[in-house]
N, C-alpha and C. Protein backbone atom coordinates (compact mmCIF):
# COMPACT_ATOMS: atom_id res chain seq x y z
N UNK A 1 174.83 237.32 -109.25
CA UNK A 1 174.53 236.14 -108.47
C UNK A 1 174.39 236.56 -107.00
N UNK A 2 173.30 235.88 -106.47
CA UNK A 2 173.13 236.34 -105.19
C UNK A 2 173.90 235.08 -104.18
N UNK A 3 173.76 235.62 -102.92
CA UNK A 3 174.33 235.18 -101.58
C UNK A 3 173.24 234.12 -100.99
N UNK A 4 172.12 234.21 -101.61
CA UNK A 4 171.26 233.80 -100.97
C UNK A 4 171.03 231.96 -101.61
N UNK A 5 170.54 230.90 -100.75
CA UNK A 5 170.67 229.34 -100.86
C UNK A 5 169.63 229.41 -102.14
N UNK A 6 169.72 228.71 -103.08
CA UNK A 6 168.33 228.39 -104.03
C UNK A 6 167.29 227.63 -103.16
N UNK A 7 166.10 227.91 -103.45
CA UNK A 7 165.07 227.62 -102.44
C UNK A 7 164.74 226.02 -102.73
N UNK A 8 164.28 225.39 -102.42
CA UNK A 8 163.87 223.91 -102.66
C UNK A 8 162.75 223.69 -103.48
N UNK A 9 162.38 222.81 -104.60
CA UNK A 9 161.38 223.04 -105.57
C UNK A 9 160.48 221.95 -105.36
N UNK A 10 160.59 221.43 -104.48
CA UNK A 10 159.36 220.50 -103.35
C UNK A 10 158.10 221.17 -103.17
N UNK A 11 158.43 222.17 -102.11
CA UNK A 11 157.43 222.13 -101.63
C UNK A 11 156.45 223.13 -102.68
N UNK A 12 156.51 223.85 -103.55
CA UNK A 12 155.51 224.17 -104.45
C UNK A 12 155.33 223.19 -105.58
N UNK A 13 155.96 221.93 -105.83
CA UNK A 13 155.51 220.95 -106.37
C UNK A 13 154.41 219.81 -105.72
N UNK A 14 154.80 220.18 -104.31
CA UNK A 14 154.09 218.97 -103.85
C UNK A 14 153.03 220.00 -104.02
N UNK A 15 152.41 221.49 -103.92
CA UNK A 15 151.32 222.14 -103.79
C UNK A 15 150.54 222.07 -105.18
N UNK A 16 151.57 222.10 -106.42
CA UNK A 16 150.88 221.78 -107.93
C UNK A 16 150.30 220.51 -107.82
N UNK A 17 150.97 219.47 -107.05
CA UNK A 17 149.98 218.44 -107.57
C UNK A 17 148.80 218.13 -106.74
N UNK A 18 148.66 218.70 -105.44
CA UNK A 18 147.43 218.93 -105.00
C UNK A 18 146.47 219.42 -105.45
N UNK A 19 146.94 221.20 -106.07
CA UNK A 19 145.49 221.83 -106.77
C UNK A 19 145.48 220.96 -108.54
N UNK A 20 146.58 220.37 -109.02
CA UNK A 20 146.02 219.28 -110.15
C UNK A 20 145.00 218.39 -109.30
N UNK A 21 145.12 217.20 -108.42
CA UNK A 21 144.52 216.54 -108.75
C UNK A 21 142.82 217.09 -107.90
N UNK A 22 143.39 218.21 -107.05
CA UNK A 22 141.63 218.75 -106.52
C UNK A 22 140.77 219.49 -107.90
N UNK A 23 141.90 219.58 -108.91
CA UNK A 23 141.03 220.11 -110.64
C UNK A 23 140.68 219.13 -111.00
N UNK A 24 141.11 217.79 -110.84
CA UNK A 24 140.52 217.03 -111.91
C UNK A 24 139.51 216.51 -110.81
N UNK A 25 139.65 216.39 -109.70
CA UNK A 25 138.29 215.39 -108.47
C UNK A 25 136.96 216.65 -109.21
N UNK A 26 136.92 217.30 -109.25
CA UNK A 26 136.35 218.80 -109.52
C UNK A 26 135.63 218.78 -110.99
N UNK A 27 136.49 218.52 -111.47
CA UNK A 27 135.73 218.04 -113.22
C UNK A 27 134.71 216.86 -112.82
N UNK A 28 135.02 216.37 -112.27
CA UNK A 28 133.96 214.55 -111.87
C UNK A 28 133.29 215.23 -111.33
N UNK A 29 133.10 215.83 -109.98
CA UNK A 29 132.13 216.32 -109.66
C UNK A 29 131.11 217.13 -109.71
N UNK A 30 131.92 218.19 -110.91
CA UNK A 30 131.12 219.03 -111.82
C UNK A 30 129.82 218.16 -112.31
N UNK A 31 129.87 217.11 -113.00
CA UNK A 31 129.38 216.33 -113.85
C UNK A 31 128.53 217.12 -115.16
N UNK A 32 129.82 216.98 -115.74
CA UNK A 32 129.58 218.15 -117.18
C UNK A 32 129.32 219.58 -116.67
N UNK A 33 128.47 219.96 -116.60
CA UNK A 33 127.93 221.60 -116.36
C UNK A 33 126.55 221.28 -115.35
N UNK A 34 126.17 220.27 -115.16
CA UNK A 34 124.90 220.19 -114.18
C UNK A 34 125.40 220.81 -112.84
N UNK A 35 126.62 220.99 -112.52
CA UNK A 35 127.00 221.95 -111.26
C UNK A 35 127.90 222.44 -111.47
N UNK A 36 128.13 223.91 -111.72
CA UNK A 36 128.90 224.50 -112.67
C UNK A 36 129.41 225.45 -111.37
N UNK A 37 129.32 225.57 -110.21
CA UNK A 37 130.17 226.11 -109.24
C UNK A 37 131.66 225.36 -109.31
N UNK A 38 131.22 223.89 -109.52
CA UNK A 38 132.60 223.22 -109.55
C UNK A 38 133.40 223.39 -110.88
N UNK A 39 132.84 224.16 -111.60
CA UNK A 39 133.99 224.74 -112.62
C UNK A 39 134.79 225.66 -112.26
N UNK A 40 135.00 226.50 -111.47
CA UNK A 40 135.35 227.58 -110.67
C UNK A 40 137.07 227.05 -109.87
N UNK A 41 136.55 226.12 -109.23
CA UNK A 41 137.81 225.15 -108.70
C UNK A 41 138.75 224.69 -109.62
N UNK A 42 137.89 224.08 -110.84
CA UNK A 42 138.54 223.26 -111.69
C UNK A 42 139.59 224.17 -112.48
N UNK A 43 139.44 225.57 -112.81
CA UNK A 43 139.75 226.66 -113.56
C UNK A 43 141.05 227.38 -112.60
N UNK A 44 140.29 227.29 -111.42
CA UNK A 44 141.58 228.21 -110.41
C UNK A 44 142.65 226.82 -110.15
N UNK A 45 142.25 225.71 -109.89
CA UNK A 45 143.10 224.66 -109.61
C UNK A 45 144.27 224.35 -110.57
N UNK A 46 143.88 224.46 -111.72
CA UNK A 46 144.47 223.77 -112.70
C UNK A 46 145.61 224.96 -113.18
N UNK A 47 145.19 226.35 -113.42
CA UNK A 47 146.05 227.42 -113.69
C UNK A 47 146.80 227.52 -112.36
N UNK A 48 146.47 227.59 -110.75
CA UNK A 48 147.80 227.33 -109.86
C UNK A 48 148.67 226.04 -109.58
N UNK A 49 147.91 225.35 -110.00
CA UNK A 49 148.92 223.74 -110.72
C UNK A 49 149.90 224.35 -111.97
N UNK A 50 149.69 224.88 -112.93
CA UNK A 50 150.48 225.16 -113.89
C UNK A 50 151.39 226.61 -113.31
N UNK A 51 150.73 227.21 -112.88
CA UNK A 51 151.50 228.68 -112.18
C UNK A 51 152.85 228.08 -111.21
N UNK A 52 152.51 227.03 -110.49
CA UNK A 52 153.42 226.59 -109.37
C UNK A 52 154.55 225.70 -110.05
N UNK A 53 154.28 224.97 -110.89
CA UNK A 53 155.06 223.89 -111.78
C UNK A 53 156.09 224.95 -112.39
N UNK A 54 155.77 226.16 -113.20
CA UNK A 54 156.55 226.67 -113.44
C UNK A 54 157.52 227.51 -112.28
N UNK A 55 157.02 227.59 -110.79
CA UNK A 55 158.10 228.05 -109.77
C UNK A 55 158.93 227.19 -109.64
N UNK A 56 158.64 225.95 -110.05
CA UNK A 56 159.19 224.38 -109.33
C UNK A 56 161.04 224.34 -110.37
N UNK A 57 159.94 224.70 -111.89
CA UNK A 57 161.35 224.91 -113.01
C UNK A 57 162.18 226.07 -112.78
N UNK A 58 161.57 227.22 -112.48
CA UNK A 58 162.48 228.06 -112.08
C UNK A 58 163.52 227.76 -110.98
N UNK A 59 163.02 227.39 -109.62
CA UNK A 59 164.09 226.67 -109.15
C UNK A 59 165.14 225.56 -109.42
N UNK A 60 164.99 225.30 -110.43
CA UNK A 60 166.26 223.94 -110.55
C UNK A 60 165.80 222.84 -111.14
N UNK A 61 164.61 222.40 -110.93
CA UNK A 61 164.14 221.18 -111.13
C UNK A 61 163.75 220.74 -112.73
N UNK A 62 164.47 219.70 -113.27
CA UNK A 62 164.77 219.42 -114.92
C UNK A 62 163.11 219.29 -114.91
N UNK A 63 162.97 219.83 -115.96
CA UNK A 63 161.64 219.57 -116.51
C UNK A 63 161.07 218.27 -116.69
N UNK A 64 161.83 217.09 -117.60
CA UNK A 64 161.28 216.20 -117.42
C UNK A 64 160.81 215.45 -116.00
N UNK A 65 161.91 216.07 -114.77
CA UNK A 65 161.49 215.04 -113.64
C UNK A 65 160.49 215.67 -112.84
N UNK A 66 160.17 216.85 -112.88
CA UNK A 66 159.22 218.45 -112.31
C UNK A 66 157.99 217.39 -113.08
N UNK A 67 157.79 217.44 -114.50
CA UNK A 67 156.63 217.23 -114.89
C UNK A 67 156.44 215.36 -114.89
N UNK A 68 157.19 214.78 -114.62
CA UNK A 68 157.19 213.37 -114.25
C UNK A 68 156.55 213.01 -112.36
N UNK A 69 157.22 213.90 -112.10
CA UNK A 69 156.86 213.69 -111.14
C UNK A 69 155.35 213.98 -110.44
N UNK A 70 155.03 215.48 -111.44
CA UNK A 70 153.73 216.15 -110.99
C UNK A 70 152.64 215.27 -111.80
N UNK A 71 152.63 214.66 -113.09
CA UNK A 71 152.14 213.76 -113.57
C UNK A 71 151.49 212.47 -112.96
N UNK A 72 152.60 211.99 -112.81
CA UNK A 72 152.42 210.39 -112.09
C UNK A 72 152.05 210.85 -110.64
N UNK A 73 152.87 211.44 -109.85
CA UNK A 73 151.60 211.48 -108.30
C UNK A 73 149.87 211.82 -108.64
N UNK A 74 150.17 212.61 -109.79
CA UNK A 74 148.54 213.14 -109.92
C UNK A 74 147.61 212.19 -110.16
N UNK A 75 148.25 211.11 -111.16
CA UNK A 75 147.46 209.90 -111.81
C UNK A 75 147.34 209.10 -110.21
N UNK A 76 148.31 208.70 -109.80
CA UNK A 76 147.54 207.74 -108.45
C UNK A 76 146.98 208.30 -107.40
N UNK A 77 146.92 209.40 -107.08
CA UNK A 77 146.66 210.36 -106.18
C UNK A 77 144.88 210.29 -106.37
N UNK A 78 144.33 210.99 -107.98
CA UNK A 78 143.35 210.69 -108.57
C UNK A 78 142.81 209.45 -108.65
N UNK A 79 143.31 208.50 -108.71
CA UNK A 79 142.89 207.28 -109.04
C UNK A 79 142.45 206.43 -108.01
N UNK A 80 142.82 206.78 -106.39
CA UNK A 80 143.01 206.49 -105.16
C UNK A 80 141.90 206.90 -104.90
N UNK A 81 141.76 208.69 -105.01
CA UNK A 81 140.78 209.27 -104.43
C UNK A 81 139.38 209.39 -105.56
N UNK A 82 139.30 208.57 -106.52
CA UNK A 82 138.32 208.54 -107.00
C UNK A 82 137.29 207.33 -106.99
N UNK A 83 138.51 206.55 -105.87
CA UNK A 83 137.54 205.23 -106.00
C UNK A 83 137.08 205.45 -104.16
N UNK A 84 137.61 206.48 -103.55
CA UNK A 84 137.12 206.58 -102.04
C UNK A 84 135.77 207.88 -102.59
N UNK A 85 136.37 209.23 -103.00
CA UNK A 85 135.19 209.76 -103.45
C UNK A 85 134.09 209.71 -103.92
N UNK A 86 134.09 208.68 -105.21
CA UNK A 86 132.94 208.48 -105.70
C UNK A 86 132.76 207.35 -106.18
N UNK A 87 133.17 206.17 -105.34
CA UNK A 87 133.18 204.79 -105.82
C UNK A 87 133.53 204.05 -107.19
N UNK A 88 134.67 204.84 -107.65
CA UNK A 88 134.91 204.45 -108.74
C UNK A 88 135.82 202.87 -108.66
N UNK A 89 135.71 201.62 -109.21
CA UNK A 89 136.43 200.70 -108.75
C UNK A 89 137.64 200.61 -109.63
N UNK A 90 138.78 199.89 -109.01
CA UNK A 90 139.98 199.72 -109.62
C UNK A 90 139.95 198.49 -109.69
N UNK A 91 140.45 197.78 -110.79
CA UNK A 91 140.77 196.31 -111.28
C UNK A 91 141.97 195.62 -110.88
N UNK A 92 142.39 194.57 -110.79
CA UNK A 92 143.74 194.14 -110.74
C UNK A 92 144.79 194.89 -111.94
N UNK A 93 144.36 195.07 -112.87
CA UNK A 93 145.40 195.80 -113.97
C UNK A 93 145.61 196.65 -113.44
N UNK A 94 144.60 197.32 -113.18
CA UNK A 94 144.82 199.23 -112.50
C UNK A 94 145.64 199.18 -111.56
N UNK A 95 145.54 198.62 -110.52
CA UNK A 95 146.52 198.27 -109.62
C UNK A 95 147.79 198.07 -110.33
N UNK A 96 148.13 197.49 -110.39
CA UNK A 96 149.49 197.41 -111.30
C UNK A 96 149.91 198.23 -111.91
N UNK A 97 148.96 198.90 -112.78
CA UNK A 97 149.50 199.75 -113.73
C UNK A 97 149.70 200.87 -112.75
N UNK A 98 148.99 201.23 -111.78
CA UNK A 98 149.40 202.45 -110.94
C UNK A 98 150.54 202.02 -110.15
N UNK A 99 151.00 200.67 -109.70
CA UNK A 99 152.70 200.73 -109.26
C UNK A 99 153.46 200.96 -110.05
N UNK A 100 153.21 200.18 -111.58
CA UNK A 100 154.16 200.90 -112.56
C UNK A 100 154.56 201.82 -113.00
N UNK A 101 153.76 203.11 -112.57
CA UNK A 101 153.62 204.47 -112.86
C UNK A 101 154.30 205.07 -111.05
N UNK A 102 154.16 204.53 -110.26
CA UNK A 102 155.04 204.79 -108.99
C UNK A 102 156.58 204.52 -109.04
N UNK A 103 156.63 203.11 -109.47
CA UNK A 103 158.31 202.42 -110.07
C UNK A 103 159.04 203.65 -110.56
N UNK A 104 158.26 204.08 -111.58
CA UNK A 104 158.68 204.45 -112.80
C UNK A 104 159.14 206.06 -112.16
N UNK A 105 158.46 206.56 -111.56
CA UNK A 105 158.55 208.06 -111.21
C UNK A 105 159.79 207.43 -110.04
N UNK A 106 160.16 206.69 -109.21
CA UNK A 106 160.93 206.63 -108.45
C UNK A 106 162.27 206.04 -109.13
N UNK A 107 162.10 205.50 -110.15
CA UNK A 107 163.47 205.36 -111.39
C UNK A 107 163.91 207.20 -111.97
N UNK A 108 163.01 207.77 -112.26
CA UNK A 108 163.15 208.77 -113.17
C UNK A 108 163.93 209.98 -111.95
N UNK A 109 163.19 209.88 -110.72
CA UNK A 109 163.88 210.88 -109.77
C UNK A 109 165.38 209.99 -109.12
N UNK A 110 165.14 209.01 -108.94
CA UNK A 110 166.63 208.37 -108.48
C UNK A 110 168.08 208.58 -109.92
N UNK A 111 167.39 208.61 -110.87
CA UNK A 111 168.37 208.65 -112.02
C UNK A 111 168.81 210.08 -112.16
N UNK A 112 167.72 211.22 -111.97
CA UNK A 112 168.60 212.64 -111.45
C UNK A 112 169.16 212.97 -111.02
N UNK A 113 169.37 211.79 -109.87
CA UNK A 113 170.32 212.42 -109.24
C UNK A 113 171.91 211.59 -109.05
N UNK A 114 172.16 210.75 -110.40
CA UNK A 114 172.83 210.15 -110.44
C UNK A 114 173.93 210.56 -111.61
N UNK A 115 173.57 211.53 -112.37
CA UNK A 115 173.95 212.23 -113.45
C UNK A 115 174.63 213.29 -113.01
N UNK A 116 176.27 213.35 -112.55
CA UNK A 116 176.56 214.67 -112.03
C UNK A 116 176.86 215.37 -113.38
N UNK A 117 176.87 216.50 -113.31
CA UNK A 117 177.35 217.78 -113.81
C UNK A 117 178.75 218.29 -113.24
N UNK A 118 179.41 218.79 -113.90
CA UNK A 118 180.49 218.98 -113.94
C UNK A 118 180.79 220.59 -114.52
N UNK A 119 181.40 221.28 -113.75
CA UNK A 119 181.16 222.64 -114.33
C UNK A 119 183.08 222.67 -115.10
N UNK A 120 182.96 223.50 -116.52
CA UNK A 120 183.90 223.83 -116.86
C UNK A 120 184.57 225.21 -116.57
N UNK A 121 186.05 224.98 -115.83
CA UNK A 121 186.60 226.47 -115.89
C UNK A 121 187.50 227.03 -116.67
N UNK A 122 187.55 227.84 -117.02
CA UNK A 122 189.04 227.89 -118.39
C UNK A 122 190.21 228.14 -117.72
């Protein structure tokens, strides 16, 4: 065991869900293979989204709330920037359903940290 602080699993999470959701803006803009430079992004984005998620678990962070969390920002993040990018419109449901998916990720990280652990010594 080292001397050294465990590093914080933020800030390469907040970086996975950037290159997620610049992979998926990237697939739309691809539009299928008619511009296939934007496959390139979509390919490097998505493998340092998954490369970084796993630094995020290595540091500490429970899997379910690492991938809850990188999930649900990605969905409204996407969903935000797809109706400024490329005029995609959102409905009154959508709306909703994307706070419910905000609620929900701010239940799932508040409840982590409400669960202490308790270490056993003999």
């Amino acid at each position: 065991m080292t001397d050294r602080p465990r590093r914080s699993a933020w800030p390469p999470l907040l970086l996975a869900i950037g290159l997620e959701v610049t992979a998926t803006l990237s697939l739309r803009a691809a539009e299928g293979f008619t511009h296939p430079l934007w496959l390139i992004v979509v390919v490097l984005g998505y493998s340092g989204s998954l490369w970084l998620l796993s630094v995020v678990l290595d540091r500490g962070m429970a899997v379910g709330v690492a991938y809850g969390i990188w999930s649900a920002i990605g969905v409204v993040l996407t969903a935000v920037l797809g109706t400024v990018l490329f005029g995609e419109l959102l409905g009154p449901v959508q709306i909703i359903g994307v706070g419910v998916i905000v609620v929900g990720v701010l239940l799932v990280e508040l409840g982590s940290h409400t669960r202490e652990t308790t270490e056993i010594t003999p």
